[in-house]
C-alpha atoms as a PDB file:
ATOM      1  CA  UNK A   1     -18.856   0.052 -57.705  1.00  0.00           C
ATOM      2  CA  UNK A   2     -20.243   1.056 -54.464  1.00  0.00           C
ATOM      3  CA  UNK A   3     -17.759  -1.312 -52.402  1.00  0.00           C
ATOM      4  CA  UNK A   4     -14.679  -0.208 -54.640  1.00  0.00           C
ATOM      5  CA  UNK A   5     -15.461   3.463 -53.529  1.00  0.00           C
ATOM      6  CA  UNK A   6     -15.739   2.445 -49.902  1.00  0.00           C
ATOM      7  CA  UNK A   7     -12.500   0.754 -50.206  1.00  0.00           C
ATOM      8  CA  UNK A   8     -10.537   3.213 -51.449  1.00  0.00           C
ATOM      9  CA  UNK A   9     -12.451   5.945 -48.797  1.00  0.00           C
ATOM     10  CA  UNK A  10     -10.687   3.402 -46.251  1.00  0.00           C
ATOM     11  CA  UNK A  11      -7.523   2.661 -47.948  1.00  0.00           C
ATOM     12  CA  UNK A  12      -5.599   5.986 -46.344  1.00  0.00           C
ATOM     13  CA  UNK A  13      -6.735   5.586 -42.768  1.00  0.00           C
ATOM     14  CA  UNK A  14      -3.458   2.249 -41.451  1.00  0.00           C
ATOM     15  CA  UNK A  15      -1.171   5.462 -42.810  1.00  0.00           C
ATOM     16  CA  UNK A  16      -2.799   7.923 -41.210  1.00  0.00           C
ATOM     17  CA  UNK A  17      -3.081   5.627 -37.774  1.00  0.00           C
ATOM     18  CA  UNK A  18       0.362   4.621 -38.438  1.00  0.00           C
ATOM     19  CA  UNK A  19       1.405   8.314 -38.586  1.00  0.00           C
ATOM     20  CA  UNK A  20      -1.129   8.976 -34.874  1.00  0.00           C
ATOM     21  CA  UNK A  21       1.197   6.863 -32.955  1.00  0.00           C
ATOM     22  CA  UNK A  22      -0.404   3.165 -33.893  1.00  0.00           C
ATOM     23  CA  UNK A  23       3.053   2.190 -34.873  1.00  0.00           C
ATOM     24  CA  UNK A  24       4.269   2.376 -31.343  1.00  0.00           C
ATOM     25  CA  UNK A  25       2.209  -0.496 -29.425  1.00  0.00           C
ATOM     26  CA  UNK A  26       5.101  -2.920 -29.326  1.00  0.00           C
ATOM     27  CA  UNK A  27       7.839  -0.415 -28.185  1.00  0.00           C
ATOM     28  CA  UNK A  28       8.066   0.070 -24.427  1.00  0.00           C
ATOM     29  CA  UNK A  29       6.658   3.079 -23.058  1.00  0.00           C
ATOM     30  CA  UNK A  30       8.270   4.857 -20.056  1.00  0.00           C
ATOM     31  CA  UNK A  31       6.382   4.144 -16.803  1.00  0.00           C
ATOM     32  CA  UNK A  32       5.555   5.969 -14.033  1.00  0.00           C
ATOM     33  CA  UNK A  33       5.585   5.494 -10.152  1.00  0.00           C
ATOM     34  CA  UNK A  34       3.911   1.803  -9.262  1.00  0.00           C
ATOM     35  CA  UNK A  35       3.508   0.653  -5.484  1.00  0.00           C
ATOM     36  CA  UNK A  36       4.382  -3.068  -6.788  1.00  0.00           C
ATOM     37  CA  UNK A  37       7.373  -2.441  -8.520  1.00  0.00           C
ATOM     38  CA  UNK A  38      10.226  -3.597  -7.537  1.00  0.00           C
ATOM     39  CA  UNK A  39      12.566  -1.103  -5.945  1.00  0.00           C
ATOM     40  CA  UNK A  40      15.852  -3.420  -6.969  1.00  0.00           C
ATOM     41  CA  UNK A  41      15.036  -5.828  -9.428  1.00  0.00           C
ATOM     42  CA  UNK A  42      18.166  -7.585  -8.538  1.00  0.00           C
ATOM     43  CA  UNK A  43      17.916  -7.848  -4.965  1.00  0.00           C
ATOM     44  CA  UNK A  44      17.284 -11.566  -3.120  1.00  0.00           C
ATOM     45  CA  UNK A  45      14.044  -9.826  -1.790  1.00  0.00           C
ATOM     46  CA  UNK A  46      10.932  -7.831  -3.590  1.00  0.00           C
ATOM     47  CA  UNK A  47      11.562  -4.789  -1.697  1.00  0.00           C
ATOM     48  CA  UNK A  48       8.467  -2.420  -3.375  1.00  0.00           C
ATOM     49  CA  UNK A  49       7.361   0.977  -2.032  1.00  0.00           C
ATOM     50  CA  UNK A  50       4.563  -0.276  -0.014  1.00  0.00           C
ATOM     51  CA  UNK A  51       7.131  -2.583   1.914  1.00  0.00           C
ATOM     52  CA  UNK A  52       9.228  -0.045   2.625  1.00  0.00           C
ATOM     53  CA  UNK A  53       7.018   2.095   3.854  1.00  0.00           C
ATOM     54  CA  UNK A  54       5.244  -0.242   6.035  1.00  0.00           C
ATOM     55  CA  UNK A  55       9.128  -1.210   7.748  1.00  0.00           C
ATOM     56  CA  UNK A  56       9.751   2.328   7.846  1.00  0.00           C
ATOM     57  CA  UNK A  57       6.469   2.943   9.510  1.00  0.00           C
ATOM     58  CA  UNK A  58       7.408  -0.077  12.415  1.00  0.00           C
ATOM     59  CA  UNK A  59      10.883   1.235  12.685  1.00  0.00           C
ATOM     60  CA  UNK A  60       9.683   5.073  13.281  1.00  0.00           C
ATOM     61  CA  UNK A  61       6.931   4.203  15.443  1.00  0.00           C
ATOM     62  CA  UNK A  62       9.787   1.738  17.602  1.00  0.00           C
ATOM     63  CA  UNK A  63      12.280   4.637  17.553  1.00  0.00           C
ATOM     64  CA  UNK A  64       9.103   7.374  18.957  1.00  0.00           C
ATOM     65  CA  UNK A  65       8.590   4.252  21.226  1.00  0.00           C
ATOM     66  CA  UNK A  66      11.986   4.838  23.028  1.00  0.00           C
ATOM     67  CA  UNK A  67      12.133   8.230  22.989  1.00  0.00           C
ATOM     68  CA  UNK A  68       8.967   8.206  25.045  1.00  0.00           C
ATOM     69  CA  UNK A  69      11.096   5.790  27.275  1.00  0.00           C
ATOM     70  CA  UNK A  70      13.687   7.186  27.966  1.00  0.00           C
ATOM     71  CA  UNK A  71      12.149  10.741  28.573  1.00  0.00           C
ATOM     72  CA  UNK A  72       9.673   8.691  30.874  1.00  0.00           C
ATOM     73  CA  UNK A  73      10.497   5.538  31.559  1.00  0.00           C
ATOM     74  CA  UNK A  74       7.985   2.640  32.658  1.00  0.00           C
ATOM     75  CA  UNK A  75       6.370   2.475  29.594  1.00  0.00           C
ATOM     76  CA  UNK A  76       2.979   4.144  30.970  1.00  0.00           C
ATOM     77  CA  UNK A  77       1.289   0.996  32.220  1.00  0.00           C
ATOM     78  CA  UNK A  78      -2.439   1.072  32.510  1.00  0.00           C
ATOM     79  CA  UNK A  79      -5.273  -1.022  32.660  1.00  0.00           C
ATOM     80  CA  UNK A  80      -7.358  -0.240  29.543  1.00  0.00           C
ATOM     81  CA  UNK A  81     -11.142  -1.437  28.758  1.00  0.00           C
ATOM     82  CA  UNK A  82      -9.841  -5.116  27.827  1.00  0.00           C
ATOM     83  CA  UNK A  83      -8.816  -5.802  31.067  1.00  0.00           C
ATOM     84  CA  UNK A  84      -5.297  -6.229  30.759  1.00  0.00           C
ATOM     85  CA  UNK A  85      -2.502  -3.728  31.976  1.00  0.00           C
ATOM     86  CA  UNK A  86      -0.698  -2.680  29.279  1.00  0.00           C
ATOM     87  CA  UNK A  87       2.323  -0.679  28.659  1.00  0.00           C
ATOM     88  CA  UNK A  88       3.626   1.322  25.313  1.00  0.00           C
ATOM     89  CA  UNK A  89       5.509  -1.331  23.785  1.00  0.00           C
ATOM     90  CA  UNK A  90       1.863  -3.680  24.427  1.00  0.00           C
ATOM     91  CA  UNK A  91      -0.220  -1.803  22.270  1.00  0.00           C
ATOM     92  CA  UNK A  92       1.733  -0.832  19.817  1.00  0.00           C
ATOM     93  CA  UNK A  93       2.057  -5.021  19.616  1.00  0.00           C
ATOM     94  CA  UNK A  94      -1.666  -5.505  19.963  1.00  0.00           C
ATOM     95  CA  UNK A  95      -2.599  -2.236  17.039  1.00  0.00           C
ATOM     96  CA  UNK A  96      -0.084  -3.858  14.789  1.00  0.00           C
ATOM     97  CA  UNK A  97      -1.456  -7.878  15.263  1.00  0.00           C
ATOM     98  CA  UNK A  98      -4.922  -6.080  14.667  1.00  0.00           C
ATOM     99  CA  UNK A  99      -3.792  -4.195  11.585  1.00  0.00           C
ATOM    100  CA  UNK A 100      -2.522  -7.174  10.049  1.00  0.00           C
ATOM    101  CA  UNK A 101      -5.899  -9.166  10.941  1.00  0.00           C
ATOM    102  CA  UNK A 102      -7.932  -6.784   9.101  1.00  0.00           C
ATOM    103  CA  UNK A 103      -5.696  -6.563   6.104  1.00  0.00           C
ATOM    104  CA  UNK A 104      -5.897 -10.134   5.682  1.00  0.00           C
ATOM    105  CA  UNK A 105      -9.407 -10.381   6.364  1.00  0.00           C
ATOM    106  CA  UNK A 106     -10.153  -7.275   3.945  1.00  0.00           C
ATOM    107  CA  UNK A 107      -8.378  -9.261   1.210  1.00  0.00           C
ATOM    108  CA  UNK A 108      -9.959 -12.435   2.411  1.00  0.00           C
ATOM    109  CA  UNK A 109     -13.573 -11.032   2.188  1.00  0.00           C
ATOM    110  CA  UNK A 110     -13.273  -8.235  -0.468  1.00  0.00           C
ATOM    111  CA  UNK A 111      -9.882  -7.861  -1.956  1.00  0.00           C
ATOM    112  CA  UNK A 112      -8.463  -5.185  -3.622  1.00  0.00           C
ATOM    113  CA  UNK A 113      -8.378  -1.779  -3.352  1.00  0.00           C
ATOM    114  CA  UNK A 114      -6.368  -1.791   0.556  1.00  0.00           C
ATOM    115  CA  UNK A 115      -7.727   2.352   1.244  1.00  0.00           C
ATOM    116  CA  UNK A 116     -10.512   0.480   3.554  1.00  0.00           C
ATOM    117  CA  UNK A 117      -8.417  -1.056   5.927  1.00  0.00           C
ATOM    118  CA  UNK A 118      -5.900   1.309   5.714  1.00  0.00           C
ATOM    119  CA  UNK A 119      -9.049   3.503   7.526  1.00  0.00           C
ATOM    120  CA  UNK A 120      -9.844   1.142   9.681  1.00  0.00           C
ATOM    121  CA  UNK A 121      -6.327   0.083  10.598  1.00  0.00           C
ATOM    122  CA  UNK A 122      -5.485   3.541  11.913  1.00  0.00           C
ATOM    123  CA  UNK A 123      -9.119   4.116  13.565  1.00  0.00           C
ATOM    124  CA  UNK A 124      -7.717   0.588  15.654  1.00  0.00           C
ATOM    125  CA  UNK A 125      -4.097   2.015  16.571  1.00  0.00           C
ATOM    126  CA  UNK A 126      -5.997   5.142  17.696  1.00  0.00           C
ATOM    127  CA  UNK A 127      -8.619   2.888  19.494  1.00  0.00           C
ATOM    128  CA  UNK A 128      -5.715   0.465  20.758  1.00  0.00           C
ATOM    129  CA  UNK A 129      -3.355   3.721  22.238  1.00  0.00           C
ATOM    130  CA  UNK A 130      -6.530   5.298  23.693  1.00  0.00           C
ATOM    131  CA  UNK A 131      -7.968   2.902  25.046  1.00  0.00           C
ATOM    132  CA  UNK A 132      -6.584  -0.095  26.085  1.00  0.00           C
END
């Protein structure tokens, strides 16, 4: 008797989950903004918003690049603390082999999430265009 009443105590609550939104686990569900998604699905390459935005980033910082040339041209070569004399166009070359040294060595060592290089990616661009 005692099971029987617990059973029908339970009986109502698939209905009333059903009713909640239960009922909707297998339909697709609108998604929001991902950084991995793919911008074109159709496209011969995975363009995503994080590719982008690093090509958009090289492109810009190219484009500043000559700007800064042609309002002063010789590119601004010094000799910085690594010994060599460098011009614009160097370190921007040298802070972009580093960044991509410490990405892969953040992903080699720790992995994801990519905010800690990120930091320490733009602390070496503002070492590399200081200093050397």
């Amino acid at each position: 008797m005692k099971r029987r009443a617990i059973a029908l105590a339970l009986l109502p609550l698939p209905a009333a989950a059903q009713t909640a939104g239960w009922g909707n686990l297998g339909k697709p569900v609108e998604k929001g903004f991902s950084w991995t998604a793919p911008l074109w699905p159709d496209f011969w390459m995975a363009w995503t918003p994080a590719t982008l935005a690093v090509f958009v980033g090289i492109f810009s910082a190219m484009a500043i690049l000559t700007l800064l040339e042609v309002r002063r041209p010789g590119g601004d070569a010094r000799k910085g603390v690594l010994g060599l004399v460098t011009t614009r166009g160097d370190r921007l070359f040298i802070s972009l082999l580093g960044t991509s040294y410490i990405f892969m060595a953040w992903l080699w060592l720790i992995g994801m999430p990519l905010w800690g290089p990120l930091g320490l990616a733009i602390a070496w661009g503002v070492f590399v265009f200081w200093k050397v």
